[in-house]
Protein backbone atom coordinates (compact mmCIF):
# COMPACT_ATOMS: atom_id res chain seq x y z
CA UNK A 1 -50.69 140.80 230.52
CA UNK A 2 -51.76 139.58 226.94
CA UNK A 3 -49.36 140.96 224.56
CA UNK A 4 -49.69 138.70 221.31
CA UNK A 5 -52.24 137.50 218.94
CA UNK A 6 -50.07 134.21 220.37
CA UNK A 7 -50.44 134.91 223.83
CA UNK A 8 -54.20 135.44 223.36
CA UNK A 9 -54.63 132.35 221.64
CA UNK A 10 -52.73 130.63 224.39
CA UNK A 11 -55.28 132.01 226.91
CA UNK A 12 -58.52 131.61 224.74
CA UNK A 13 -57.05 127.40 224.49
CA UNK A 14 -56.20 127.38 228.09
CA UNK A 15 -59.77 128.67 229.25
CA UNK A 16 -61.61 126.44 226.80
CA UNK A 17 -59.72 123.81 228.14
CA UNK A 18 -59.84 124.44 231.66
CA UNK A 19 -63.91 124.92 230.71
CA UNK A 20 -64.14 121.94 229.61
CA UNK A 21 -62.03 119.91 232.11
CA UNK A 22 -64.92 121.53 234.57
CA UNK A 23 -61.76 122.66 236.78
CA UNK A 24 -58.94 125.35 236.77
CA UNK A 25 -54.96 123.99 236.68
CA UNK A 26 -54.66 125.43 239.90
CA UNK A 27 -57.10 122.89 241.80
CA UNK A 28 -57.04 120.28 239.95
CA UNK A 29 -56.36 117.36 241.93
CA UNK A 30 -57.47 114.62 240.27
CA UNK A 31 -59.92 114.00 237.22
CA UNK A 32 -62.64 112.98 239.28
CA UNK A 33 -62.79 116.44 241.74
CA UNK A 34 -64.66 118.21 238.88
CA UNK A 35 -66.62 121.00 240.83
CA UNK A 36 -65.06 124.51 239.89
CA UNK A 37 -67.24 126.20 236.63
CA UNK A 38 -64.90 129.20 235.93
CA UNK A 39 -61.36 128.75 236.10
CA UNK A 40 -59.37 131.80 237.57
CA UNK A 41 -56.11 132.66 235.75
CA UNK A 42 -54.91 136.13 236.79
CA UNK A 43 -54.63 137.35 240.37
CA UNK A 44 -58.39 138.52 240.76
CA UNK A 45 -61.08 137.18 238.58
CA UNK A 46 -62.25 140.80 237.15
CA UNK A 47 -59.34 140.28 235.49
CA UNK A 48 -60.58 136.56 234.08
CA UNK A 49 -63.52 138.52 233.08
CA UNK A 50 -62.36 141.62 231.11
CA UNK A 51 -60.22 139.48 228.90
CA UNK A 52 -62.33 136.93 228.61
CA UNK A 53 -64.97 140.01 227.30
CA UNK A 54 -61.88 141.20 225.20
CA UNK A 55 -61.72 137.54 223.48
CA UNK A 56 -65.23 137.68 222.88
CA UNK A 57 -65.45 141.50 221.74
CA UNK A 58 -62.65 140.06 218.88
CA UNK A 59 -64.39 137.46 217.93
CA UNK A 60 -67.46 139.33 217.06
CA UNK A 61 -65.25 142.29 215.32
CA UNK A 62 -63.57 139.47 213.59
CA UNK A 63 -66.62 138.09 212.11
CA UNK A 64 -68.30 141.19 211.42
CA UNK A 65 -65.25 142.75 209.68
CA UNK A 66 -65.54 139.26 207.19
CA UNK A 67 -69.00 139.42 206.50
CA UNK A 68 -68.85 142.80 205.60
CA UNK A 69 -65.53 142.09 202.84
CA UNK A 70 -67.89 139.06 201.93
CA UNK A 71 -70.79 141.61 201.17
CA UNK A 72 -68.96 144.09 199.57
CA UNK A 73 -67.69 140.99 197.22
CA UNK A 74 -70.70 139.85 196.76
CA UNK A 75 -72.17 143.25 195.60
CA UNK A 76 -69.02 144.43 193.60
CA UNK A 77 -68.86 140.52 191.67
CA UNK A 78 -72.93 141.12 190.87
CA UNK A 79 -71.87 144.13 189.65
CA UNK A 80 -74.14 146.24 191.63
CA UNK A 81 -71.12 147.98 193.61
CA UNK A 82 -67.96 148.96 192.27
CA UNK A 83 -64.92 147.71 194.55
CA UNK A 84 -63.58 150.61 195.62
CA UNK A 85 -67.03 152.11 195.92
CA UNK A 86 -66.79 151.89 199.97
CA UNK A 87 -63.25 153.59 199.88
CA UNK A 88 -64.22 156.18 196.99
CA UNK A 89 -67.47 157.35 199.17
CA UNK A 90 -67.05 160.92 200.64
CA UNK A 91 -70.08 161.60 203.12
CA UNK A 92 -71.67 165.29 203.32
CA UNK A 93 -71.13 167.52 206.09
CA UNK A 94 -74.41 166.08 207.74
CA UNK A 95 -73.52 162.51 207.42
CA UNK A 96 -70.15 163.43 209.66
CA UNK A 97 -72.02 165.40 211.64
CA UNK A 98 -74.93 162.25 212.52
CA UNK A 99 -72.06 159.89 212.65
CA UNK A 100 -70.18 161.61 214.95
CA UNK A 101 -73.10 161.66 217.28
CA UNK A 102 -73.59 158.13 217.22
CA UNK A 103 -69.95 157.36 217.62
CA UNK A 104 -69.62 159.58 220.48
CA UNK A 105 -72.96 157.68 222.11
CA UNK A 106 -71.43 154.29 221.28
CA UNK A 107 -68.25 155.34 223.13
CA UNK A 108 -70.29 156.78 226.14
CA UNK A 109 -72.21 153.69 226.33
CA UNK A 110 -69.70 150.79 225.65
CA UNK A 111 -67.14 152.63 227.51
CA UNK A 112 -68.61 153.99 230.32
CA UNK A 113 -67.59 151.10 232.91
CA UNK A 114 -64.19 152.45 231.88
CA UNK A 115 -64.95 156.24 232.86
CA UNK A 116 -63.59 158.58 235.67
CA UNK A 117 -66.28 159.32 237.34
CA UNK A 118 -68.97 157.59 234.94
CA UNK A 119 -68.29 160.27 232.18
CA UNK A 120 -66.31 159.40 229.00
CA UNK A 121 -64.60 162.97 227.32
CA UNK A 122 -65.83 163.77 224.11
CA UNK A 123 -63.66 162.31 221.21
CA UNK A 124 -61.80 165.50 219.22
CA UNK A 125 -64.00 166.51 216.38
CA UNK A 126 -62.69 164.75 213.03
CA UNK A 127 -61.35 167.35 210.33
């Protein structure tokens, strides 16, 4: 199991790797038997798959989360928002209410591979 930012690292290297080698460690023979496209590492290849989605969900949420500190730069340094002015913002009782909607859809929808059943419970109602 992937533990550490380390360990993950380790993994993402070892599959690039292995990608590009066109073979997994485990069957490699010699450098010419290059036949194998997807190179198994844990016990059944689901497994290979939902980190490898994991990795990639990261990567997005990593470069999303920069663009948006780059944006909110970029808008507080042309002085048309204030830094704190994403912190500082207090939404009305309609904005929670909308956004709660459309977080519990996003969890229903992203999540529902992950569901009992097919149904994902409701998240608690924020205070």
């Amino acid at each position: 199991m992937i533990t550490s930012e380390d360990t993950a690292l380790e993994y993402h290297l070892l599959r690039v790797s292995a990608r590009n080698a066109k073979m997994p460690r485990s069957t490699r023979k010699n450098p010419s038997e290059a036949q194998v496209s997807d190179p198994q590492y844990f016990d059944h290849p689901v497994l290979d798959h939902l980190v490898e989605t994991v990795m990639q969900l990261g990567s997005e949420l990593w470069t999303t989360r920069r663009r948006l500190e780059v944006l909110e730069k970029a808008l507080a340094d042309a002085g048309t928002l204030p830094e704190d002015a994403v912190e500082l913002y207090l939404p009305s009782a309609e904005e929670l209410k909308e956004e709660a909607a459309r977080r519990d859809e996003f969890v229903r929808r992203v999540y529902a591979g992950f569901a009992r059943g097919g149904e994902v419970q409701e998240a608690p109602p924020e205070p």
